[in-house]
C-alpha atoms as a PDB file:
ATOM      1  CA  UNK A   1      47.149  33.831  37.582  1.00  0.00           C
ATOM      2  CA  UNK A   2      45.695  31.328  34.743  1.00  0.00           C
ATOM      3  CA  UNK A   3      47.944  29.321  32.406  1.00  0.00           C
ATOM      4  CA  UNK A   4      47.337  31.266  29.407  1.00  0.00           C
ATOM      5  CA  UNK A   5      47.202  28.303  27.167  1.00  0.00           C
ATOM      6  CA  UNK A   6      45.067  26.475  29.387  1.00  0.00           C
ATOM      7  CA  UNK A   7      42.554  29.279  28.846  1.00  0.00           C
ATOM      8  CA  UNK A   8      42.362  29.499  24.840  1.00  0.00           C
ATOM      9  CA  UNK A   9      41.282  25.793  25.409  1.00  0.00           C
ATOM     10  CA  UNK A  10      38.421  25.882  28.106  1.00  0.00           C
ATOM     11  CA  UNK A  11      36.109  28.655  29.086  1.00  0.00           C
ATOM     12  CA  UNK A  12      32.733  30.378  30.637  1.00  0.00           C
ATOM     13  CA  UNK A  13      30.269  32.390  28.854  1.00  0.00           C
ATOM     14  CA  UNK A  14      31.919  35.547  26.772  1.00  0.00           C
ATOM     15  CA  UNK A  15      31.542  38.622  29.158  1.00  0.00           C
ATOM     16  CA  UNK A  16      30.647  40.700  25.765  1.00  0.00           C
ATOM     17  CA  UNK A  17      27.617  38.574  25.310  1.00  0.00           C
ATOM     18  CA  UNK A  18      26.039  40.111  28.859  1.00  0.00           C
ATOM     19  CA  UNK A  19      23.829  43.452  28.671  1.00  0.00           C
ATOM     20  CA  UNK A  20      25.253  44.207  31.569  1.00  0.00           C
ATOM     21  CA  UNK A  21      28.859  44.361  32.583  1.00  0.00           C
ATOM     22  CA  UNK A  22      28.836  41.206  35.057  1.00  0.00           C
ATOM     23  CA  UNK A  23      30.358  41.217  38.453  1.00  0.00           C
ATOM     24  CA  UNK A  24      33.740  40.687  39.062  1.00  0.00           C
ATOM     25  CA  UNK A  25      33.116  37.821  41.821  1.00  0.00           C
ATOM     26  CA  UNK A  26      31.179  36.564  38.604  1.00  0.00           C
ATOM     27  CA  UNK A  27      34.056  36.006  36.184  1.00  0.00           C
ATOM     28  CA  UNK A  28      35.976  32.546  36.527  1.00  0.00           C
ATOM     29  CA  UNK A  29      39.961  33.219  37.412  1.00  0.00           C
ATOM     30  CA  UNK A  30      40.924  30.823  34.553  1.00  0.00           C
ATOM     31  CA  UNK A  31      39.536  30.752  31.404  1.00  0.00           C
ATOM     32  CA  UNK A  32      38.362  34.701  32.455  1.00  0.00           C
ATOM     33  CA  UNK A  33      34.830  34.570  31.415  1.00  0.00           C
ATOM     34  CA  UNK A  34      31.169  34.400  33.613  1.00  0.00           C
ATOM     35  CA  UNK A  35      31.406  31.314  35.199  1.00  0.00           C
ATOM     36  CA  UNK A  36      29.729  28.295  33.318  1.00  0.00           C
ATOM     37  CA  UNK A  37      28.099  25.449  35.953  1.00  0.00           C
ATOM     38  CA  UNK A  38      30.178  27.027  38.685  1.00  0.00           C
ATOM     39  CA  UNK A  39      31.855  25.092  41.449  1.00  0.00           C
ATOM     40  CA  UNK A  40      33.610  25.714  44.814  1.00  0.00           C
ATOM     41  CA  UNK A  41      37.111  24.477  46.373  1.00  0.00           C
ATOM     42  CA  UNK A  42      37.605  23.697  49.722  1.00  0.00           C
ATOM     43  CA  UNK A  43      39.420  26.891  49.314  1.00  0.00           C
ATOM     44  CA  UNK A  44      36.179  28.917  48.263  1.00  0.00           C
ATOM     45  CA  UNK A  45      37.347  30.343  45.447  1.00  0.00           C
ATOM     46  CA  UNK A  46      34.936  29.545  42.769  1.00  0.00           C
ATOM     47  CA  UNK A  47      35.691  28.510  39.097  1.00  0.00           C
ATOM     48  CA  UNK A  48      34.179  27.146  35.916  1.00  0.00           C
ATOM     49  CA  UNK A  49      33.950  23.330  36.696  1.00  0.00           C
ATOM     50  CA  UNK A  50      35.256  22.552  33.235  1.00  0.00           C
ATOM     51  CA  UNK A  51      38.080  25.217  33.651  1.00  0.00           C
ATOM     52  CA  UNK A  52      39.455  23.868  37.426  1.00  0.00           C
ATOM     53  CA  UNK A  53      38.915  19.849  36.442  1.00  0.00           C
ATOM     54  CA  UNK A  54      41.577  20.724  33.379  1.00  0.00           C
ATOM     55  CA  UNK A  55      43.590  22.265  35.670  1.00  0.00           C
ATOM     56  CA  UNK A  56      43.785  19.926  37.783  1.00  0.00           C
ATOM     57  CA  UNK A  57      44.878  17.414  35.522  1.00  0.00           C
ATOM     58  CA  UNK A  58      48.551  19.381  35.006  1.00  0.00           C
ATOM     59  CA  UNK A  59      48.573  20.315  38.897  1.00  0.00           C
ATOM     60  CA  UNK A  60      46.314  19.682  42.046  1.00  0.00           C
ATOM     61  CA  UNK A  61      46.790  23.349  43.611  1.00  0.00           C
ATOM     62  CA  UNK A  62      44.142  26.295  43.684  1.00  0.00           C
ATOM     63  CA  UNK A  63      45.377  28.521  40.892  1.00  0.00           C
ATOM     64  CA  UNK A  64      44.618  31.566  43.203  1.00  0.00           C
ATOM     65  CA  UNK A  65      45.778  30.457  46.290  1.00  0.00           C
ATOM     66  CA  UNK A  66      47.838  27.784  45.650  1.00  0.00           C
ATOM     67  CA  UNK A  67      46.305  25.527  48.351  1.00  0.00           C
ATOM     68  CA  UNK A  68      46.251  21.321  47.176  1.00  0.00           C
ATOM     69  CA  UNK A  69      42.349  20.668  46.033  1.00  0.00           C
ATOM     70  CA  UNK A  70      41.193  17.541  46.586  1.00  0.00           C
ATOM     71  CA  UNK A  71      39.018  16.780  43.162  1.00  0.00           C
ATOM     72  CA  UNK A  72      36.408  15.250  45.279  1.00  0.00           C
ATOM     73  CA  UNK A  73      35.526  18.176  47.619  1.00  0.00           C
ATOM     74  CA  UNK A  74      34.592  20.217  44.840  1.00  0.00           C
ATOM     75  CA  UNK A  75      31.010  21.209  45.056  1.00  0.00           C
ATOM     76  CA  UNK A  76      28.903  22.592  42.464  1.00  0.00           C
ATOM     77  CA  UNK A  77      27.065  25.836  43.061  1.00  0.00           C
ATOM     78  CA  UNK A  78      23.320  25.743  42.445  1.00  0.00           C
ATOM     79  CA  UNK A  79      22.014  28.856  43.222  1.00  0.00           C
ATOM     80  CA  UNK A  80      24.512  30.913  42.041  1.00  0.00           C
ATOM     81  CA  UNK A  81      24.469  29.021  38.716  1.00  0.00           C
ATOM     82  CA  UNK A  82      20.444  29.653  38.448  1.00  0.00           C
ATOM     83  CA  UNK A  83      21.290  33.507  39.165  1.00  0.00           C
ATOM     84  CA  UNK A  84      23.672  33.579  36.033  1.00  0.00           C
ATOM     85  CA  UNK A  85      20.966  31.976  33.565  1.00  0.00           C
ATOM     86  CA  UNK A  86      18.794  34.490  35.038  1.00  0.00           C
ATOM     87  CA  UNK A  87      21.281  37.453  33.581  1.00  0.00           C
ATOM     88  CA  UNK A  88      20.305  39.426  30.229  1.00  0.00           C
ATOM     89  CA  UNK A  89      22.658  38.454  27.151  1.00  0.00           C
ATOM     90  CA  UNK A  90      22.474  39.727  23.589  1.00  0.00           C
ATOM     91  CA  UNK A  91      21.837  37.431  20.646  1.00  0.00           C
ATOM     92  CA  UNK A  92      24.763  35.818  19.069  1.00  0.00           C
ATOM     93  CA  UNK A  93      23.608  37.145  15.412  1.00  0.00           C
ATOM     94  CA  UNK A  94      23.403  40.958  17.039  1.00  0.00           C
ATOM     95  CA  UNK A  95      26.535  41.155  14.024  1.00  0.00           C
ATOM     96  CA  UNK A  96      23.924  40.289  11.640  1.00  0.00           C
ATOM     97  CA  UNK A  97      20.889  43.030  12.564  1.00  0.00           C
ATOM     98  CA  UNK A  98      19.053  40.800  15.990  1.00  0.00           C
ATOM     99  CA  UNK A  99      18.839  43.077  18.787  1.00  0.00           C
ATOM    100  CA  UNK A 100      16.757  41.214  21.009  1.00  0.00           C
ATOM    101  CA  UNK A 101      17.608  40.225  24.688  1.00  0.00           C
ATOM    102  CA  UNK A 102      16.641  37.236  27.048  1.00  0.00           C
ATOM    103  CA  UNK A 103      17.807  35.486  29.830  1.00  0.00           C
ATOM    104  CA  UNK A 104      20.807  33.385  29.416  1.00  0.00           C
ATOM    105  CA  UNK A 105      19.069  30.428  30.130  1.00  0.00           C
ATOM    106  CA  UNK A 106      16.359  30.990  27.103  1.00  0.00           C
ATOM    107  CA  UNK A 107      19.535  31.195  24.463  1.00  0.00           C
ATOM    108  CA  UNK A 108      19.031  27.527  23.239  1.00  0.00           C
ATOM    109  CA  UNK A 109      15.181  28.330  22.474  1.00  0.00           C
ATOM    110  CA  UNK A 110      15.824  31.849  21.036  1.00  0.00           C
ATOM    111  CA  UNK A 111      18.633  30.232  18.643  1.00  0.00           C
ATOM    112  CA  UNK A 112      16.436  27.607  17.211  1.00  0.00           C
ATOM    113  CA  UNK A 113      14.153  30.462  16.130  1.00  0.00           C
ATOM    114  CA  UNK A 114      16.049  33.394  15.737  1.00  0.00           C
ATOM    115  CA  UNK A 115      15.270  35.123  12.189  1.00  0.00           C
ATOM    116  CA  UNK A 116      19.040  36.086  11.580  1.00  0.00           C
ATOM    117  CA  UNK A 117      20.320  32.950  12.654  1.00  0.00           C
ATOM    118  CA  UNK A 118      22.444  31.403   9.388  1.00  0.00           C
ATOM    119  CA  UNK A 119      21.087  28.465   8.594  1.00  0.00           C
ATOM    120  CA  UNK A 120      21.838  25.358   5.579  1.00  0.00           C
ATOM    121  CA  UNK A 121      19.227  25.228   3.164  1.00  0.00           C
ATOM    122  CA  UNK A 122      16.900  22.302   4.336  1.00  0.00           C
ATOM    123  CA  UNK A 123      16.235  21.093   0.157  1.00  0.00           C
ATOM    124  CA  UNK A 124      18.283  18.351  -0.646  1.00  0.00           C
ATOM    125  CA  UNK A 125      21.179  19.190  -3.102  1.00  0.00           C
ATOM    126  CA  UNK A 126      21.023  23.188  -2.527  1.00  0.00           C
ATOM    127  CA  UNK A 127      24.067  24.040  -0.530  1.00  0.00           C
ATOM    128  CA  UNK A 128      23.332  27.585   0.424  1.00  0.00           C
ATOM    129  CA  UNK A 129      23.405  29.127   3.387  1.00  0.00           C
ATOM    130  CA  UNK A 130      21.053  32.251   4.508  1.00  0.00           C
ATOM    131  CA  UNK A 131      19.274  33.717   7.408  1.00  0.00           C
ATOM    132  CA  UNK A 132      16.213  32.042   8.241  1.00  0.00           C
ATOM    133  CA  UNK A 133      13.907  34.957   7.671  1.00  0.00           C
ATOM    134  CA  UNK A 134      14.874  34.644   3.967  1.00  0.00           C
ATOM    135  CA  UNK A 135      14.156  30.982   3.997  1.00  0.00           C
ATOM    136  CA  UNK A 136      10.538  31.539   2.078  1.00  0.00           C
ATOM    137  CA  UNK A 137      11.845  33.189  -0.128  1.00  0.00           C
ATOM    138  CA  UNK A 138      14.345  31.259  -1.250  1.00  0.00           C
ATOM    139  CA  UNK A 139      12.397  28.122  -1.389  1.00  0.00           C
ATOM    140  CA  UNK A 140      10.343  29.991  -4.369  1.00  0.00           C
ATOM    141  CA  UNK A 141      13.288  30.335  -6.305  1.00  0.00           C
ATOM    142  CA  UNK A 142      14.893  27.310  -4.869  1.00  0.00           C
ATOM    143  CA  UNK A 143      15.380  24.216  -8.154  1.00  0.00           C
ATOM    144  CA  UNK A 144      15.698  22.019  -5.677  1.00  0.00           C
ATOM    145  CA  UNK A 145      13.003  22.553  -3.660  1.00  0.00           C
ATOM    146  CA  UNK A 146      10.748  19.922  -3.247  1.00  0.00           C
ATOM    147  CA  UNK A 147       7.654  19.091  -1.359  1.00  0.00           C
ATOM    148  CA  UNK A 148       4.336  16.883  -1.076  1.00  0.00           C
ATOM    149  CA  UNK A 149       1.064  17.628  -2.857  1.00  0.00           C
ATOM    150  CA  UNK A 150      -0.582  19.994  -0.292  1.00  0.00           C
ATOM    151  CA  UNK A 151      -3.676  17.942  -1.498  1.00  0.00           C
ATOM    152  CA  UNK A 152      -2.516  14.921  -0.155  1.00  0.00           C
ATOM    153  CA  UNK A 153      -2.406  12.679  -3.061  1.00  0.00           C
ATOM    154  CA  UNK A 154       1.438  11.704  -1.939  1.00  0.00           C
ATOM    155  CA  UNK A 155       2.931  13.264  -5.253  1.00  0.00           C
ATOM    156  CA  UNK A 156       6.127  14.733  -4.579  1.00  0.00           C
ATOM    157  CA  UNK A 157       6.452  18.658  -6.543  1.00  0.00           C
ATOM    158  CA  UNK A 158       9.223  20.689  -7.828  1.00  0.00           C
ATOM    159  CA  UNK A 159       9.340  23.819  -8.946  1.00  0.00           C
ATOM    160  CA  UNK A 160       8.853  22.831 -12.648  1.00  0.00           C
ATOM    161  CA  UNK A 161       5.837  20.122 -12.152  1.00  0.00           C
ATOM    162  CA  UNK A 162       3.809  22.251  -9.541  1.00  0.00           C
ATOM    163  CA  UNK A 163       1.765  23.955 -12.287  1.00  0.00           C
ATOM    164  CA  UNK A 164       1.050  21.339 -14.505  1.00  0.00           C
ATOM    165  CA  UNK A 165       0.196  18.905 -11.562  1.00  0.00           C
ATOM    166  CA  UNK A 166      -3.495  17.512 -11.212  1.00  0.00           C
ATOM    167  CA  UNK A 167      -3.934  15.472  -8.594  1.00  0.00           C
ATOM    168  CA  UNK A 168      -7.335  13.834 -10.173  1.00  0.00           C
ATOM    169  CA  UNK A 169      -5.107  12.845 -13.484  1.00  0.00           C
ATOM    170  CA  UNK A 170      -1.959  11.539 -11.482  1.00  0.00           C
ATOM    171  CA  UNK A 171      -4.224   9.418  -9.489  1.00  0.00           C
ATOM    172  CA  UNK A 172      -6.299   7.932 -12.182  1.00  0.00           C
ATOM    173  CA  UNK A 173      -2.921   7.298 -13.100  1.00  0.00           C
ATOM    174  CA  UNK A 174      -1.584   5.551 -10.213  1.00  0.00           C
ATOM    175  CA  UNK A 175      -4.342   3.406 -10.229  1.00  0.00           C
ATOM    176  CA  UNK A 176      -4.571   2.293 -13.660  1.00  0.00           C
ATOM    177  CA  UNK A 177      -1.103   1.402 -13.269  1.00  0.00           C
ATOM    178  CA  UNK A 178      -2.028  -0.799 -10.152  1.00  0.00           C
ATOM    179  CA  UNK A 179      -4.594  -2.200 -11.873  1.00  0.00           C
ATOM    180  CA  UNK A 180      -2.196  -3.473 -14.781  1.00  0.00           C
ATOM    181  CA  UNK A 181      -0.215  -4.839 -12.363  1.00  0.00           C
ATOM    182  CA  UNK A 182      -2.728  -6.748 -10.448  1.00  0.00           C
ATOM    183  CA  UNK A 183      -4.099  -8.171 -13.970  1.00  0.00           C
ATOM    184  CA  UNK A 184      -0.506  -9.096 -14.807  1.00  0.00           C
ATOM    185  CA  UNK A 185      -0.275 -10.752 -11.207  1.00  0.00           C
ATOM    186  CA  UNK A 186      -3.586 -12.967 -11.721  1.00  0.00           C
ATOM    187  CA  UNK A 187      -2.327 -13.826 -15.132  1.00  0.00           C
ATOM    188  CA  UNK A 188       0.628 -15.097 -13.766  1.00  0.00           C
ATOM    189  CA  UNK A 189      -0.961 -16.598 -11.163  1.00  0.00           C
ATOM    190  CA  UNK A 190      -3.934 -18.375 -13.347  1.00  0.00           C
ATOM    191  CA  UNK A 191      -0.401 -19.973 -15.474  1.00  0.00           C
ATOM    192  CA  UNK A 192       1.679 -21.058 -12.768  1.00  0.00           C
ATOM    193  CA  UNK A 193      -1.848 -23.017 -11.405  1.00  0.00           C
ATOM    194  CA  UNK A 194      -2.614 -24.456 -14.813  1.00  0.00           C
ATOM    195  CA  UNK A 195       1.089 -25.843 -14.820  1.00  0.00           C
ATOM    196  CA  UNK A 196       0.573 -27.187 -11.234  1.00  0.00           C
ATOM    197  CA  UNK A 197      -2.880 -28.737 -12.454  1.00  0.00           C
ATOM    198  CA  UNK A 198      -0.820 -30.470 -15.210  1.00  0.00           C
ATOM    199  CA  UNK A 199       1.656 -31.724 -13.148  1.00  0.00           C
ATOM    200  CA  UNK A 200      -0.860 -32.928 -10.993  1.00  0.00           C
ATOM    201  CA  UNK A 201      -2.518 -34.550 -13.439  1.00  0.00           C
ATOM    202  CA  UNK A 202       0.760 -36.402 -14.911  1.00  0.00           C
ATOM    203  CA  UNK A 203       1.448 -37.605 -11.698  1.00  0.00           C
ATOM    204  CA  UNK A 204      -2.366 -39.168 -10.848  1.00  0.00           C
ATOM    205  CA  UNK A 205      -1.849 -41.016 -14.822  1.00  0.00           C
ATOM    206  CA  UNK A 206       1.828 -42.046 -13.551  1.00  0.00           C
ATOM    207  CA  UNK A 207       0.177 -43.361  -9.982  1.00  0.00           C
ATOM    208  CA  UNK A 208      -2.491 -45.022 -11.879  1.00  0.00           C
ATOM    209  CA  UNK A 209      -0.344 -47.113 -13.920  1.00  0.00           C
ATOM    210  CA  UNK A 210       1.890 -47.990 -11.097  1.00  0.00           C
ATOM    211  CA  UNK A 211      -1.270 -49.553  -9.544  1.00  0.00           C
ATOM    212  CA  UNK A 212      -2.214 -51.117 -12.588  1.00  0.00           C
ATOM    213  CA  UNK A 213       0.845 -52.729 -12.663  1.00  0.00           C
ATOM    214  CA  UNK A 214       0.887 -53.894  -9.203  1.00  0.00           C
ATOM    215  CA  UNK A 215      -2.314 -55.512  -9.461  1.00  0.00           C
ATOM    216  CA  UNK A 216      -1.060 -57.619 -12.751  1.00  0.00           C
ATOM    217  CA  UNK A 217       1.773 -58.810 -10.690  1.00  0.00           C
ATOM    218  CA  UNK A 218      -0.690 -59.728  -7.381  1.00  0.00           C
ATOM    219  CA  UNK A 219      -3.016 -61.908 -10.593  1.00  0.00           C
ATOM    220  CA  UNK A 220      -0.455 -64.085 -11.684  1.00  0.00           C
ATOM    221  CA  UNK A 221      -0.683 -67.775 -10.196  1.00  0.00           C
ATOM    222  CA  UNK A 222       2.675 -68.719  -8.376  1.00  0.00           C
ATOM    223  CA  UNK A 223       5.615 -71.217 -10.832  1.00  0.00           C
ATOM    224  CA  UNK A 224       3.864 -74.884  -9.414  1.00  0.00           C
ATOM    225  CA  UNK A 225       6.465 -77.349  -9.159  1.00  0.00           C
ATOM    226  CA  UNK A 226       6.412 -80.729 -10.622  1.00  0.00           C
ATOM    227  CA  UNK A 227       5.175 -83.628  -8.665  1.00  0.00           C
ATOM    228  CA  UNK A 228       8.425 -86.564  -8.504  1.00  0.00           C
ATOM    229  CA  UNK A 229       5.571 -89.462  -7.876  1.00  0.00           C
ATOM    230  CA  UNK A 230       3.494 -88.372 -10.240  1.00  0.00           C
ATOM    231  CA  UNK A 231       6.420 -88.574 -13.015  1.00  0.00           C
ATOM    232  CA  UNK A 232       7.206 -91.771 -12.609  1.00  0.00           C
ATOM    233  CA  UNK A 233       4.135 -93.410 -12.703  1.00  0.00           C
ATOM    234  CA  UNK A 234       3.196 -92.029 -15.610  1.00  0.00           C
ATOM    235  CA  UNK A 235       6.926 -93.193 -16.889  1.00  0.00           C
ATOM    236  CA  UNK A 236       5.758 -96.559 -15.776  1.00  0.00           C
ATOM    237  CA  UNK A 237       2.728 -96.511 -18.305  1.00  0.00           C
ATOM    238  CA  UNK A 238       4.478 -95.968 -20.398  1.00  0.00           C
ATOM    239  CA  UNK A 239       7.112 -98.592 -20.111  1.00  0.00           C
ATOM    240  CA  UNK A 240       4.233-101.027 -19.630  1.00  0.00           C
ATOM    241  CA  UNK A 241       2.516-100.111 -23.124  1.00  0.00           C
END
């Protein structure tokens, strides 16, 4: 028999959740529920794969026959798993007034639309919690419900500026503003160019002057020096007179 700690931790499908009692040959020896993705020992006996790879972690032996199981001979059972999904089960929220009934396989797609499923607010802020069927009207009562302007003009609504909203006004709105900000754009724009044309204009007076200069400079005759000859025969006149 089953380590009974070892089967609080792992398990199959609840048996209670079948509209029909299932089979015996159906109900995994460990964990004691209908066998989830069910595999086969070398011995044939037949288990929840989850259920016998735990077990075999604390002991390699069948836990009904006692016979060593090699991990890697373990096979898992196909068909026998698409029978199971095939089997009727009752809704989880049955508690909670669903009495509909599907094949186990279609639970995933039945939860994600079941009207009694509990479900979080989906409004930002709002923490309660209520069946989905009463989700509409909740929203209308809902402060923090919020949504788009069915209209389309992008405004986001609440419960207190839904009324008063026009979408005509809020847009003439939006686009003055836009418009303010594009003149105060070019403004800035049209100042930060004048400064650049100033600047510019500094620096074309600053080059100028530097060629000015330069030209000056390229005017002035070289310092000649003095001829010696020529100094002493004037020196001679001189002497003579």
């Amino acid at each position: 028999m089953a380590d009974t700690e070892l089967s609080t931790q792992t398990g199959g499908y609840d048996v209670d959740m079948f509209v029909d009692t299932p089979d015996y040959d159906l109900i995994c020896t460990i964990c004691q529920g209908v066998l989830r993705c069910p595999v086969r020992a070398a011995c044939h006996h037949i288990f929840c794969k989850k259920c016998i790879l735990q077990w075999l972690k604390r002991q390699e032996t069948c836990p009904c026959c006692r016979k060593p199981i090699n991990p890697s001979l373990i096979f898992v059972m196909f068909k026998l798993s698409k029978s199971i999904g095939r089997m009727k089960i009752k809704c989880k929220n049955e508690i909670r007034g669903c009495a509909e009934t599907f094949p186990l396989s279609e639970q995933y797609c039945h939860t994600m639309s079941c009207l009694y499923e509990l479900i979080q607010c989906p409004y930002q802020g709002c923490r309660a919690q209520l069946l989905r069927r009463d989700l509409d009207t909740h929203a209308r009562h809902c402060e923090h419900w919020r949504q788009p302007c069915h209209m389309g003009c992008g405004t986001i609504l609440s419960h207190s500026t839904q009324a008063q909203h026009n979408c005509y006004k809020q847009l003439r709105q939006e686009y003055e503003a836009r418009q303010r900000n594009h003149r105060a754009i070019a403004t800035a724009l049209q100042r930060k160019m004048k400064r650049m044309q100033s600047t510019m204009a500094h620096m074309k007076r600053q080059i100028g002057l530097i060629c000015e200069g330069l030209e000056v400079m390229d005017e002035q005759p070289e310092g000649e020096e003095d001829d010696p000859g020529e100094n002493s025969s004037s020196d001679t006149r001189n002497i003579n007179c």
